[in-house]
C-alpha atoms as a PDB file:
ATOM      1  CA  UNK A   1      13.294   8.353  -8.306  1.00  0.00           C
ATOM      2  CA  UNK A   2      16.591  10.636  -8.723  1.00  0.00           C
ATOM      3  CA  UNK A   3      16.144  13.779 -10.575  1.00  0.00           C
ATOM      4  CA  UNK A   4      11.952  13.402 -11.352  1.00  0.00           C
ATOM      5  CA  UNK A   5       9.582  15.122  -9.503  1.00  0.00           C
ATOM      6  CA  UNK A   6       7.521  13.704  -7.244  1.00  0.00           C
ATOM      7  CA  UNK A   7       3.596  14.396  -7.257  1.00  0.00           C
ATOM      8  CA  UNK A   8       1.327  13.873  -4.063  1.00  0.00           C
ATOM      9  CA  UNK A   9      -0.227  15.705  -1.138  1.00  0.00           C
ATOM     10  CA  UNK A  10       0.759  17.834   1.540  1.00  0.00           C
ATOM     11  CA  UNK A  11      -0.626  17.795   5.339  1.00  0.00           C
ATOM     12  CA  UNK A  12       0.723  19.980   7.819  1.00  0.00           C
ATOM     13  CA  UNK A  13       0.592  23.463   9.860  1.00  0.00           C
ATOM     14  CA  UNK A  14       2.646  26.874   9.187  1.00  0.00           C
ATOM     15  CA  UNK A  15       3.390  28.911  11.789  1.00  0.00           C
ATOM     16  CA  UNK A  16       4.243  32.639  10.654  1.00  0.00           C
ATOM     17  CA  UNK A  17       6.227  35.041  12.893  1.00  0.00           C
ATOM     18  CA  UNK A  18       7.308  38.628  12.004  1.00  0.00           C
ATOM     19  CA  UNK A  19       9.942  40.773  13.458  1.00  0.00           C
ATOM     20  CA  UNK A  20       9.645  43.625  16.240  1.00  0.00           C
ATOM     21  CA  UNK A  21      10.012  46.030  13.794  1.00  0.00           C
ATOM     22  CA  UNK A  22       7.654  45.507  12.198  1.00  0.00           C
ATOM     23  CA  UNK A  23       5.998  43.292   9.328  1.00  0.00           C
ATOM     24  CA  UNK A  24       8.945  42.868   6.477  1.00  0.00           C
ATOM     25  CA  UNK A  25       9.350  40.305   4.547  1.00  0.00           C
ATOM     26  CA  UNK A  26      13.255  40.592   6.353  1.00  0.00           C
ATOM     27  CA  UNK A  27      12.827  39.344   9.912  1.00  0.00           C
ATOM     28  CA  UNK A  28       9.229  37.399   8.827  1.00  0.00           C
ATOM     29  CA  UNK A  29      10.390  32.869   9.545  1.00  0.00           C
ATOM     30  CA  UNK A  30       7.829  30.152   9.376  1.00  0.00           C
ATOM     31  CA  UNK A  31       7.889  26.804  11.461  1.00  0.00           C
ATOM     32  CA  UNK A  32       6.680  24.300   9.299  1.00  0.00           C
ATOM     33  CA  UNK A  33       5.867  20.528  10.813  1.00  0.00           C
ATOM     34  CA  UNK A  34       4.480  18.508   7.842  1.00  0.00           C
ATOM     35  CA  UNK A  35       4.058  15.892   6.379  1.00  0.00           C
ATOM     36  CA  UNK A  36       3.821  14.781   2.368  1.00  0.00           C
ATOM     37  CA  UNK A  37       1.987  11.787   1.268  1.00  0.00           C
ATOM     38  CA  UNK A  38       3.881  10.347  -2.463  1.00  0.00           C
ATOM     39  CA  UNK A  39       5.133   7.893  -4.679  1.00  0.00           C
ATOM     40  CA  UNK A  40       6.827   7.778  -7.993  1.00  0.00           C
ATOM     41  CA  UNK A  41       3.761   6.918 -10.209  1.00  0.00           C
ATOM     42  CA  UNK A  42       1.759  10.285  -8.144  1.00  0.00           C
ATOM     43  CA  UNK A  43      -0.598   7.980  -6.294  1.00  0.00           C
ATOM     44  CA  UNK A  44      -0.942   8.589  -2.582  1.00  0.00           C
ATOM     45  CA  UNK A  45       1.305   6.253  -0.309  1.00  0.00           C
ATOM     46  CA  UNK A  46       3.970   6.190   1.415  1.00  0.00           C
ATOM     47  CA  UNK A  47       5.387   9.895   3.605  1.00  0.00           C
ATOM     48  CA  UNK A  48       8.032  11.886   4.726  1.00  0.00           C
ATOM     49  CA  UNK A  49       7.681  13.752   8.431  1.00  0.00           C
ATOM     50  CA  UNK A  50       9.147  17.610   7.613  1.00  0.00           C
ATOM     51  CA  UNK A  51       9.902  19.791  10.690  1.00  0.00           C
ATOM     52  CA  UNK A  52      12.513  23.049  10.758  1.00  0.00           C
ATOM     53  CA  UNK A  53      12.296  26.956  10.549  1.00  0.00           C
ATOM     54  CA  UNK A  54      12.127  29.089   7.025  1.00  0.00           C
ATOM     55  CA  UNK A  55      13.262  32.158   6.464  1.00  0.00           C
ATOM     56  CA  UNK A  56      11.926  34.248   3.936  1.00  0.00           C
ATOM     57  CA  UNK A  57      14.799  36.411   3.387  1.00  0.00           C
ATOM     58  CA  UNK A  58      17.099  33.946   2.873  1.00  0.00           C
ATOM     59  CA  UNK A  59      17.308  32.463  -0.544  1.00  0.00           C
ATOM     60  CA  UNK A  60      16.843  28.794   0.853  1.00  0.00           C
ATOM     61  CA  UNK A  61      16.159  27.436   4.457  1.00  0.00           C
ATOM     62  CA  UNK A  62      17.086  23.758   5.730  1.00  0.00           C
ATOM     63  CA  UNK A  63      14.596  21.571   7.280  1.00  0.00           C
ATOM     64  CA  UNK A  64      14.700  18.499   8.781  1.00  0.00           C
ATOM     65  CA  UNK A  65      13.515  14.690   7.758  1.00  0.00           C
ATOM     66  CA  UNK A  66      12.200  13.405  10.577  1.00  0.00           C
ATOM     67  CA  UNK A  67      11.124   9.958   9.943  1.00  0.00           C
ATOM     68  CA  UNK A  68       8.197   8.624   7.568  1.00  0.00           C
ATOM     69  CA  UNK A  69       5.661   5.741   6.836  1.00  0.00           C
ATOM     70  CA  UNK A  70       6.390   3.049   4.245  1.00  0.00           C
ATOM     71  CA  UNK A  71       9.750   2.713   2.142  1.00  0.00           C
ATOM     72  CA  UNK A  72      10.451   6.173   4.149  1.00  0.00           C
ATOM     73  CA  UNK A  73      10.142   4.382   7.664  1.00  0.00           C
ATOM     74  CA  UNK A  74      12.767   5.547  10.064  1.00  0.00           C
ATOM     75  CA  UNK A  75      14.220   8.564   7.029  1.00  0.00           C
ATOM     76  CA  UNK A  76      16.853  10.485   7.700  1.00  0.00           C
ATOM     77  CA  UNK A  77      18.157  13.656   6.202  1.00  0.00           C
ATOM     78  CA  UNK A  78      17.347  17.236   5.545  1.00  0.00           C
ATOM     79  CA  UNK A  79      15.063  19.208   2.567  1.00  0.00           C
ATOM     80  CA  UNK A  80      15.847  22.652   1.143  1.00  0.00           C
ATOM     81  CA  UNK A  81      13.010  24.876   1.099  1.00  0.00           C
ATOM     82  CA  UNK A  82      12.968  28.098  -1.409  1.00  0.00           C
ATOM     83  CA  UNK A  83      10.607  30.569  -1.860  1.00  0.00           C
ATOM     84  CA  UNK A  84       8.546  30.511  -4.979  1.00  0.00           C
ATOM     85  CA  UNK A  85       7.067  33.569  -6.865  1.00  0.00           C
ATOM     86  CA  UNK A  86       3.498  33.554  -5.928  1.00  0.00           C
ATOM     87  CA  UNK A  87       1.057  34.932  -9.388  1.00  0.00           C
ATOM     88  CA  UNK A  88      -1.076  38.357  -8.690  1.00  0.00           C
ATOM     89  CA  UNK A  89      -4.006  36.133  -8.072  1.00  0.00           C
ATOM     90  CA  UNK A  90      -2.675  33.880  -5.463  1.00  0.00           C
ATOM     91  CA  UNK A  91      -0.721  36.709  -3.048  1.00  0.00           C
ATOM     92  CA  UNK A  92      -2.390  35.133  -0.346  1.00  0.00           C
ATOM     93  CA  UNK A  93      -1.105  31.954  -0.655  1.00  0.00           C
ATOM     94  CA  UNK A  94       2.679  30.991   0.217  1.00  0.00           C
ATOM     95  CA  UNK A  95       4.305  28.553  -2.376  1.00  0.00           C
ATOM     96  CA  UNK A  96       7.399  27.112  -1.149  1.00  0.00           C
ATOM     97  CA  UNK A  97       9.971  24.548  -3.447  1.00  0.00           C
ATOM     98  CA  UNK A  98      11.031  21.823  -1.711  1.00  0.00           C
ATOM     99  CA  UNK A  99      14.013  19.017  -2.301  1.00  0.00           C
ATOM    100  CA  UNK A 100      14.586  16.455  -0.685  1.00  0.00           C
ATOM    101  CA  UNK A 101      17.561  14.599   0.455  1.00  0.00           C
ATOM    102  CA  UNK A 102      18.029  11.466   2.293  1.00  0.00           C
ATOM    103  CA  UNK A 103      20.908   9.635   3.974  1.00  0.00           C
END
């Protein structure tokens, strides 16, 4: 499971906020509180529980592990979240990288 990317599915809800000053991608943080669905062979199974603010400005925000179903029952530990270049036909949509690490 070390080092090879995971494939599965992604439940959750974003919550966007900007700064006073106005809308710039500077001050603008998202609460995230989700949770992904995974397993090594990409079927759907067993989860992680995600919650923690991200920062767009900075180059990566920490989130926390806060539990999970299956092998991930009771997880512990944190994921680093990084922005992602978005393509000119998906500005709309917010792609985020995320890894991972358990205690």
């Amino acid at each position: 499971m070390s080092g090879a990317p995971m494939v599965g599915k992604v439940r959750g809800i974003t919550v966007t906020r900007s700064s006073e000053e106005g809308t710039t991608p500077d001050g603008q943080m998202m609460m995230i509180a989700m949770v992904a669905s995974f397993d090594e062979n990409g079927n759907v199974g067993d989860s992680l529980n995600f919650f923690g603010l991200h920062h767009y400005s900075a180059l990566e925000s920490h989130i926390a592990v806060i539990g999970g179903t299956g092998r991930y029952f009771k997880a512990n530990g944190f994921a680093i979240v990084k922005n992602v270049a978005a393509s000119a036909n998906e500005i709309a949509r917010k792609k985020l990288l995320i890894t991972v690490y358990l205690k």
